[in-house]
Protein backbone atom coordinates (compact mmCIF):
# COMPACT_ATOMS: atom_id res chain seq x y z
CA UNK A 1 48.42 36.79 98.00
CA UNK A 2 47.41 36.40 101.88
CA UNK A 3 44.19 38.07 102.73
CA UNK A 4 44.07 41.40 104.65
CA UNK A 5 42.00 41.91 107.52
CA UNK A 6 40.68 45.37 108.96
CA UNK A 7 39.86 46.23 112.60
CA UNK A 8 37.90 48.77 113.68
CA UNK A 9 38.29 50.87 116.35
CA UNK A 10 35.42 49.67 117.83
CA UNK A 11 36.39 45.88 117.53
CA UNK A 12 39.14 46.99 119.94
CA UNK A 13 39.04 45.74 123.56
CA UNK A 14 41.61 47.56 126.30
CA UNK A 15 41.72 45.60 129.90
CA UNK A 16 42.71 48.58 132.36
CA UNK A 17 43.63 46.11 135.20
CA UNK A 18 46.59 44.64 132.70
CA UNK A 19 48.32 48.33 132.49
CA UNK A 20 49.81 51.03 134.94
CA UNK A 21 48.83 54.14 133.73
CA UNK A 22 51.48 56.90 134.49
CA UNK A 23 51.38 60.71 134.48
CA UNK A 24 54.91 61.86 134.96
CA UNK A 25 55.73 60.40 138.68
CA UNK A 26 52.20 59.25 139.59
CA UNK A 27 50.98 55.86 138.91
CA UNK A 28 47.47 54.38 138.74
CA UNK A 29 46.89 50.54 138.18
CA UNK A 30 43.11 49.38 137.76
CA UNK A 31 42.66 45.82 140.31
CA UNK A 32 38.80 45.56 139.60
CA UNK A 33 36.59 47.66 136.74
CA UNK A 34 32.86 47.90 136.18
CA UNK A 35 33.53 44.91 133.70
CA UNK A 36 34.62 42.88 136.59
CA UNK A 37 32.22 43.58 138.91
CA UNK A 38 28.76 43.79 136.87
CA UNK A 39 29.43 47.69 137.18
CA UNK A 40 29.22 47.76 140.61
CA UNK A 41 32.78 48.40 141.63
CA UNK A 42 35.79 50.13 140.37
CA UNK A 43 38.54 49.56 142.50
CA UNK A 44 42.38 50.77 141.90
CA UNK A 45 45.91 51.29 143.49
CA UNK A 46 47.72 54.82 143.08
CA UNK A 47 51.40 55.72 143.73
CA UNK A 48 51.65 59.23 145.06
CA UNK A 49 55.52 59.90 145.56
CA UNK A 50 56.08 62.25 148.83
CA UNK A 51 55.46 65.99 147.56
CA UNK A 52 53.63 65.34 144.73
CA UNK A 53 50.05 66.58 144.23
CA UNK A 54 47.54 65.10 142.61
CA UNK A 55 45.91 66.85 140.06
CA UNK A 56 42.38 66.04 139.80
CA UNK A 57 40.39 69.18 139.89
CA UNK A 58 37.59 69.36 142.10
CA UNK A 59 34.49 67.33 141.06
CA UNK A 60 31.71 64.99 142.82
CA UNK A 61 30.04 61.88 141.80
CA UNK A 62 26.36 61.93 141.51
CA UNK A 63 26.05 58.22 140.98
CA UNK A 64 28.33 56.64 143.19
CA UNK A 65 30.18 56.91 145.96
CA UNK A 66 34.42 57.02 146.63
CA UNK A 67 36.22 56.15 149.11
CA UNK A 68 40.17 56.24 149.39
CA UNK A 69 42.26 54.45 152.14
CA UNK A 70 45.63 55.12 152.46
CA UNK A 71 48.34 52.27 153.30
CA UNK A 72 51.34 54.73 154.15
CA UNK A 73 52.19 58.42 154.33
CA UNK A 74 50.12 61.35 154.48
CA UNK A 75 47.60 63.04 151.96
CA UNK A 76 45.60 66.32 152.15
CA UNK A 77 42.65 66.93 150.14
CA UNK A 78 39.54 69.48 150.59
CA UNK A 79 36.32 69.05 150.92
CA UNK A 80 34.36 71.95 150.11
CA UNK A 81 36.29 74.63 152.25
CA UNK A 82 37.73 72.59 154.46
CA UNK A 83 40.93 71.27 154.26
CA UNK A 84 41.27 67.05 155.32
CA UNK A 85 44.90 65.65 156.06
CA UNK A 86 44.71 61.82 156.70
């Protein structure tokens, strides 16, 4: 009878950068994480089809810093009260 072997949920190990992750038509696909980088830099690549919104409420980051760049199109965002197209 061949052995069975159990695996905890802690034994398991997901790489980000080897998955787009999708939430309905917007795409997000890691190309550096913390584990790739010695924690010092998450970097990623998100498709934002034209009209969509993202829907990240409104938070900060007391521990780092973000910055986005855009390759094409147009985004807004706010910051604070006032309202950033770029």
């Amino acid at each position: 009878m061949p052995q069975q072997t159990t695996q905890r949920a802690t034994d398991l190990h997901v790489d980000p950068s080897n998955e787009t992750i999708r939430l309905g038509p917007l795409a997000v696909r890691f190309l550096l994480t913390g584990d790739d980088s010695n924690g010092s830099v998450a970097a990623f690549e998100a498709y934002v089809p034209r009209g969509q919104r993202l829907t990240a409420p409104g938070h900060s980051h007391d521990h780092y810093e973000e910055t986005i760049y855009g390759v094409s199109g147009v985004s807004r965002g706010r910051l604070g009260s006032v309202d950033l197209d770029g």
